[in-house]
C-alpha atoms as a PDB file:
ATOM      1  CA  UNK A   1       1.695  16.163   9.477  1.00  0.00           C
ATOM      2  CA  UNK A   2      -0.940  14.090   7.448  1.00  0.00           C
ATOM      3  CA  UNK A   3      -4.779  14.092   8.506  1.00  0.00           C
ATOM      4  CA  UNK A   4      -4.269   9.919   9.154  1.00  0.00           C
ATOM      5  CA  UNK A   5      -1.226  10.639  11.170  1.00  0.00           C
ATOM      6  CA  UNK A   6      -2.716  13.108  13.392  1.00  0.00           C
ATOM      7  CA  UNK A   7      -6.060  11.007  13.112  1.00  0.00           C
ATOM      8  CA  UNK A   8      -3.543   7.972  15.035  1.00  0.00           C
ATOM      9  CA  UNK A   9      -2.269  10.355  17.255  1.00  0.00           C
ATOM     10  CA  UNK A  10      -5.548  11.466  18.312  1.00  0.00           C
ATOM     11  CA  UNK A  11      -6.846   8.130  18.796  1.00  0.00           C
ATOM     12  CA  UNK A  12      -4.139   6.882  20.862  1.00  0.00           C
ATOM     13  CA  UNK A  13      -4.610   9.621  23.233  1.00  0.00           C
ATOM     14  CA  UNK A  14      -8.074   8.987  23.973  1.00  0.00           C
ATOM     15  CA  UNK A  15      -6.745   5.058  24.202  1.00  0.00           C
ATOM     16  CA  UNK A  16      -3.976   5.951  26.699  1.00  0.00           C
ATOM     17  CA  UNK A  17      -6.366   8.319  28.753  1.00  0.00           C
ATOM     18  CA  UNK A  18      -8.878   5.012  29.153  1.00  0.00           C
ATOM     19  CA  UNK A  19      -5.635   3.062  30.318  1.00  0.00           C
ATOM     20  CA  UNK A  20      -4.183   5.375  32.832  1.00  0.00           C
ATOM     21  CA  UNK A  21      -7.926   5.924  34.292  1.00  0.00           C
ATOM     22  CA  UNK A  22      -8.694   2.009  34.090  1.00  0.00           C
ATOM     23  CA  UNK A  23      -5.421   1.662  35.614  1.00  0.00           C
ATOM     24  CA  UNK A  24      -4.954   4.515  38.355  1.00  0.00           C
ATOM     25  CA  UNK A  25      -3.172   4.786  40.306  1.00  0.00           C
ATOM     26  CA  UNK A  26      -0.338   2.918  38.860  1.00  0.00           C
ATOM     27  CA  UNK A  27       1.073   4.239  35.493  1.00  0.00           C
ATOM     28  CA  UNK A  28       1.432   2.044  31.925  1.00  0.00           C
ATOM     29  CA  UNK A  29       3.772   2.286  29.588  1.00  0.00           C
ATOM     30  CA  UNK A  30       3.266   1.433  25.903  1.00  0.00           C
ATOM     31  CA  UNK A  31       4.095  -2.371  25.087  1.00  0.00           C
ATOM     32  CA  UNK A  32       2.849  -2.135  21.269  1.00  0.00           C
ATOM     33  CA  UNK A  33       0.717  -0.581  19.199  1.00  0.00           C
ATOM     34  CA  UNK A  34      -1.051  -2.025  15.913  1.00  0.00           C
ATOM     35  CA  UNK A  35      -3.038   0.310  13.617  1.00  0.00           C
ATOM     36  CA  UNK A  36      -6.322  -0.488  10.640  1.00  0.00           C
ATOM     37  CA  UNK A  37      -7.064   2.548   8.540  1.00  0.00           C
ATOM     38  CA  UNK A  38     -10.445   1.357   6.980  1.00  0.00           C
ATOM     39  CA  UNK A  39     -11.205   5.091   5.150  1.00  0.00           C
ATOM     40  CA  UNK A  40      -9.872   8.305   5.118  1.00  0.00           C
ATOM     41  CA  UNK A  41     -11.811  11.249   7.684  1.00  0.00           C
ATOM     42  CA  UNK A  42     -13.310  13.427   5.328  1.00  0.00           C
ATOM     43  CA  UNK A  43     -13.364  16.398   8.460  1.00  0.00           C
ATOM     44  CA  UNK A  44     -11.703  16.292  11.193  1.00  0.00           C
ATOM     45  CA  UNK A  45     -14.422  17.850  13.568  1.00  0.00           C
ATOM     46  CA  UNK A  46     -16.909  15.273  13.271  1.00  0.00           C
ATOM     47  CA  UNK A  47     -14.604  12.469  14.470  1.00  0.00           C
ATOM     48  CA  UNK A  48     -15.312  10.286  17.617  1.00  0.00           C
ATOM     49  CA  UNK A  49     -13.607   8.338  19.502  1.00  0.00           C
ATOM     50  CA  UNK A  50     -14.138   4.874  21.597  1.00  0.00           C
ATOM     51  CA  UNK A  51     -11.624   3.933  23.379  1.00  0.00           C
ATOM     52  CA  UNK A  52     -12.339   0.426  25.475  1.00  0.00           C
ATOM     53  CA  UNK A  53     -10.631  -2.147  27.922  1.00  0.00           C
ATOM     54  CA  UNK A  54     -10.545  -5.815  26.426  1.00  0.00           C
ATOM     55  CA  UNK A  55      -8.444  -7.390  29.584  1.00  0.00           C
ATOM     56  CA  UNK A  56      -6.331  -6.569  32.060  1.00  0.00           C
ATOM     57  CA  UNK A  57      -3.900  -8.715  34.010  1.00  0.00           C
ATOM     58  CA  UNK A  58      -2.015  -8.079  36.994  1.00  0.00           C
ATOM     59  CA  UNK A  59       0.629  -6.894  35.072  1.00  0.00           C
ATOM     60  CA  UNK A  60      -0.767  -6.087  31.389  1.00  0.00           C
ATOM     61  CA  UNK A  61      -3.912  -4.371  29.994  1.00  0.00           C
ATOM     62  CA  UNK A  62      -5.308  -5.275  26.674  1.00  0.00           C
ATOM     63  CA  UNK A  63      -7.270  -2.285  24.703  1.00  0.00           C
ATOM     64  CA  UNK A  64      -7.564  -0.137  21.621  1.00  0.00           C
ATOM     65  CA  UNK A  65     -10.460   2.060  20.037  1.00  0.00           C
ATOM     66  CA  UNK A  66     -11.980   3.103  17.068  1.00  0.00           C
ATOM     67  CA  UNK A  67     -12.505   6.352  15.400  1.00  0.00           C
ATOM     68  CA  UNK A  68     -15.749   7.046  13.750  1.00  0.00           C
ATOM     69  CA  UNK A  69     -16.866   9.440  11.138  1.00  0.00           C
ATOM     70  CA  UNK A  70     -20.953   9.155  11.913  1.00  0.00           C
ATOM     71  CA  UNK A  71     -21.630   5.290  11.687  1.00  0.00           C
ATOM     72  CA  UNK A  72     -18.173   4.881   9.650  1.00  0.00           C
ATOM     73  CA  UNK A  73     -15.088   3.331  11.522  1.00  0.00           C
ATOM     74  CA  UNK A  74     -12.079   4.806  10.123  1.00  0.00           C
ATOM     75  CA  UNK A  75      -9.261   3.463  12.143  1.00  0.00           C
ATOM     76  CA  UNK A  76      -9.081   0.801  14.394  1.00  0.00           C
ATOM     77  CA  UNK A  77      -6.024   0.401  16.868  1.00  0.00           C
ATOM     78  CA  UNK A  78      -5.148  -1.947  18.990  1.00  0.00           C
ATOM     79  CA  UNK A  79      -2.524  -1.846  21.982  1.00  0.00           C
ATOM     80  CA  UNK A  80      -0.753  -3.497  24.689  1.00  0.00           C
ATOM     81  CA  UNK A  81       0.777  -1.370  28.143  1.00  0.00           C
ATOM     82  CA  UNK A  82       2.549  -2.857  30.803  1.00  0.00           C
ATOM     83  CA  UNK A  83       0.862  -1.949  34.197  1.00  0.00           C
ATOM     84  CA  UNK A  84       3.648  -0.225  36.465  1.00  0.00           C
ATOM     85  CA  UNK A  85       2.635  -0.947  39.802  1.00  0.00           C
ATOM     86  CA  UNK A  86       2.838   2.513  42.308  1.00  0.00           C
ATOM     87  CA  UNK A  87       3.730   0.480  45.363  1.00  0.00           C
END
């Protein structure tokens, strides 16, 4: 697997773990996801990752991140879940 690959992997993880806490105790499910690669991650290691909330319906929640090499964003993403009510 390539370093951006795994890089979008990585951030959607920490995305989808912001969700499902933001959204507990119901589940989401993935709606769509939309990806910017502004520069490629010269290490791995020093990555970070900010995950936030930008609205949430009912029935939807609006997010996405950023990964950051220091002060450097070096992908964006953006996604959409469908909030799966537990009741």
């Amino acid at each position: 697997m390539r370093r951006d690959e795994q890089l979008a992997l990585d951030l959607m993880a920490a995305i989808r773990a912001d969700a499902e806490a933001a959204c507990a105790p119901n589940t989401v499910e993935m709606v769509s996801v939309t990806f910017d690669v502004s520069s490629t991650a010269t290490d791995a290691a020093d990555i970070q990752f900010e995950p936030r909330i930008d609205r949430r319906t009912r029935t939807v929640l609006f997010t996405g991140g950023t990964a950051r090499q220091g002060d450097q964003p070096v992908m964006k993403a953006t996604a959409v879940y469908r909030i799966i009510s537990e009741s």
